[in-house]
Protein backbone atom coordinates (compact mmCIF):
# COMPACT_ATOMS: atom_id res chain seq x y z
CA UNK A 1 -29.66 35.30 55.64
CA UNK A 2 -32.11 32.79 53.70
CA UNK A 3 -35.06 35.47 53.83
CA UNK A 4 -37.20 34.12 56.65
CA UNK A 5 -36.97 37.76 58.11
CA UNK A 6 -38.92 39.13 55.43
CA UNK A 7 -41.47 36.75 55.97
CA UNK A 8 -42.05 37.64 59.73
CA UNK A 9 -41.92 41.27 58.90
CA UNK A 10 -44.73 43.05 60.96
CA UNK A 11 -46.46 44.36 58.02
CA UNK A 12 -46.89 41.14 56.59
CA UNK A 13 -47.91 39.12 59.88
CA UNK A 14 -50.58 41.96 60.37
CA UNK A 15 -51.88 41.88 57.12
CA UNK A 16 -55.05 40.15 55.96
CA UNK A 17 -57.09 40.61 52.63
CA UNK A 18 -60.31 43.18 52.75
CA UNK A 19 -58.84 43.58 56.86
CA UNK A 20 -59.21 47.70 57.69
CA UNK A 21 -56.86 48.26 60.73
CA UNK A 22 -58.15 52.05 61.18
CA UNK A 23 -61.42 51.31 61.15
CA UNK A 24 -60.50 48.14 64.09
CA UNK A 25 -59.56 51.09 66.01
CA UNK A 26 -62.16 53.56 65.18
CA UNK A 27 -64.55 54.52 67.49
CA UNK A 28 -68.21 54.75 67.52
CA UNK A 29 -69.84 56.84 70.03
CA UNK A 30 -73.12 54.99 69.70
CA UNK A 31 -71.47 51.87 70.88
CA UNK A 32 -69.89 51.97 75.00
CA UNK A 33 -69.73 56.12 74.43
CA UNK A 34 -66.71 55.57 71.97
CA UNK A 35 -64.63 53.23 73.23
CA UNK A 36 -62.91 50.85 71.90
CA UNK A 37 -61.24 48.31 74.32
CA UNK A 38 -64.34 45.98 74.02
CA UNK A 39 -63.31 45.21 70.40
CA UNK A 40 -59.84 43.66 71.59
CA UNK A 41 -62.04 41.89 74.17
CA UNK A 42 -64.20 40.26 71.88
CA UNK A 43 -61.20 39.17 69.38
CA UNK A 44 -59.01 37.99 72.05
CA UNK A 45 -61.62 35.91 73.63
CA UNK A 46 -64.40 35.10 71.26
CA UNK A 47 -67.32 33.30 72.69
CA UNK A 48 -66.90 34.80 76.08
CA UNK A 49 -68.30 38.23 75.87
CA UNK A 50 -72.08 39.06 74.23
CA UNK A 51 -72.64 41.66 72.15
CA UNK A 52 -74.41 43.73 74.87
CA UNK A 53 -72.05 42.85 78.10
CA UNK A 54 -70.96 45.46 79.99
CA UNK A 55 -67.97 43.72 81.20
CA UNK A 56 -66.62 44.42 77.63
CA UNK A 57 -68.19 47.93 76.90
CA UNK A 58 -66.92 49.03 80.36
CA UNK A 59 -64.15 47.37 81.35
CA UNK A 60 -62.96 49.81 83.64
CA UNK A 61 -65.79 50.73 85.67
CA UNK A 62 -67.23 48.57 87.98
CA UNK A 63 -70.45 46.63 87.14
CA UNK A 64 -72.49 48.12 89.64
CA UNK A 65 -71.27 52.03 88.88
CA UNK A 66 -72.36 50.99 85.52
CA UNK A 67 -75.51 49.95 86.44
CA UNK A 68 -76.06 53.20 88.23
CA UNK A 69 -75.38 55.17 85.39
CA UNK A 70 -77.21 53.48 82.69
CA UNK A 71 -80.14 53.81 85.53
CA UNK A 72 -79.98 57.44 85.22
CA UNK A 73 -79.79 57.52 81.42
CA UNK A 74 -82.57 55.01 80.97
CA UNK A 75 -80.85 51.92 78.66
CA UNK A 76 -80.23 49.67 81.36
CA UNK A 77 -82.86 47.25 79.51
CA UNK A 78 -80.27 47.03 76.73
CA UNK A 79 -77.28 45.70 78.47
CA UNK A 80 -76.11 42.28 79.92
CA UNK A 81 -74.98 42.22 83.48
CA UNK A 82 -74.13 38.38 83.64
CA UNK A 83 -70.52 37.38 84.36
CA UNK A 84 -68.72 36.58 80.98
CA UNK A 85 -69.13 32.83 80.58
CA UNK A 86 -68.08 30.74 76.96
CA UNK A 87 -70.68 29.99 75.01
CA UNK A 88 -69.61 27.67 71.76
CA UNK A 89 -70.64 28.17 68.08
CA UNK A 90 -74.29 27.41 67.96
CA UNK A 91 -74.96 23.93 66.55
CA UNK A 92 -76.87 24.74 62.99
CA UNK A 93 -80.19 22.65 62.14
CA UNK A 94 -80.25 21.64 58.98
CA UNK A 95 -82.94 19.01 58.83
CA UNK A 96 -86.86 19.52 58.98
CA UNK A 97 -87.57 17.30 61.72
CA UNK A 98 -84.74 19.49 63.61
CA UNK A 99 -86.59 22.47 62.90
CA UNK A 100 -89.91 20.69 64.39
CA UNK A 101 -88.00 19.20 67.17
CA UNK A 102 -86.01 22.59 68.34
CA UNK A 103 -89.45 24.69 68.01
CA UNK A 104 -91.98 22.55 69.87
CA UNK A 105 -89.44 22.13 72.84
CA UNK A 106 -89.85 25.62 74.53
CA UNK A 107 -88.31 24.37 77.43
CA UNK A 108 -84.54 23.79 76.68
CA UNK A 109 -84.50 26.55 72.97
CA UNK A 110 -85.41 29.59 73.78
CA UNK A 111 -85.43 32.72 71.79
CA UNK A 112 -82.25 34.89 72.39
CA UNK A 113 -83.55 38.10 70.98
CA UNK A 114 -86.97 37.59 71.91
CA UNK A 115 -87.00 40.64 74.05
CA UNK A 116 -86.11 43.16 71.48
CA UNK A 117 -88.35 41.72 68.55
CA UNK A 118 -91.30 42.17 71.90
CA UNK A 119 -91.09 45.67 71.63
CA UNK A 120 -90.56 46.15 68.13
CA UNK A 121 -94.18 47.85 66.79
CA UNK A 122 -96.48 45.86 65.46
C-alpha cells in the first residue's frame, strides 16, 4: 500500500479547522421548532434557499399547511413563501459614485431587510 488510504480516511475528509460537527447538528428550537434538515439544505445548495424560506425550515410539510399554522401562531410576517430560486453572491460596491448610483436608483436596488428595520422602534 503507498498510504493513499490514510489520506481518504473519513476522519480526515470530514475534518476542517475551527469546523464543530455537533453543533452542525444541534438543534435550536427558536429556529423551524428544532429542526435541523434546513441546515443540510442551505449547505448543499447555497444561494437557493433564504434565510427565512419555509421550503427549508419545513421541508416536509406542505407550503400551504405551513401557512396555516404560522396563521394561527401569528409569525407568518416572518417567513418567505416564494419558490426557492438562485440568487448569486451580491456584487460589492466599492466606489463612491457606486454608492450614489445604487442609492438614487430606487427602482432596480431595493432594500432587502427594509421590512424588519420598519418596525424596529424608533
Amino acid at each position: 500500500m503507498d498510504g493513499t488510504w490514510r489520506t481518504l480516511a473519513p476522519l480526515k475528509c470530514t475534518r476542517a479547522k475551527n469546523f464543530n460537527r455537533y453543533a452542525v447538528a444541534n438543534s435550536d428550537f427558536d429556529v423551524a421548532e428544532g429542526g435541523v434538515l434546513y441546515k443540510l439544505l442551505m449547505r448543499a445548495f447555497p444561494g437557493w434557499y433564504r434565510a427565512n424560506s419555509v421550503y427549508a425550515l419545513y421541508p416536509f410539510t406542505t407550503v400551504e399547511g405551513t401557512r396555516e399554522i404560522l396563521r394561527k401562531n401569528g409569525t407568518i410576517d416572518t417567513f418567505d413563501f416564494s419558490e426557492p430560486s438562485f440568487v448569486g453572491p451580491p456584487t460589492p460596491v466599492v466606489t463612491w459614485q457606486g454608492v450614489v448610483n445604487v442609492l438614487n436608483d430606487q427602482e432596480h436596488f431595493k432594500v432587502p431587510c427594509k421590512n424588519p428595520i420598519a418596525t424596529l422602534p424608533s
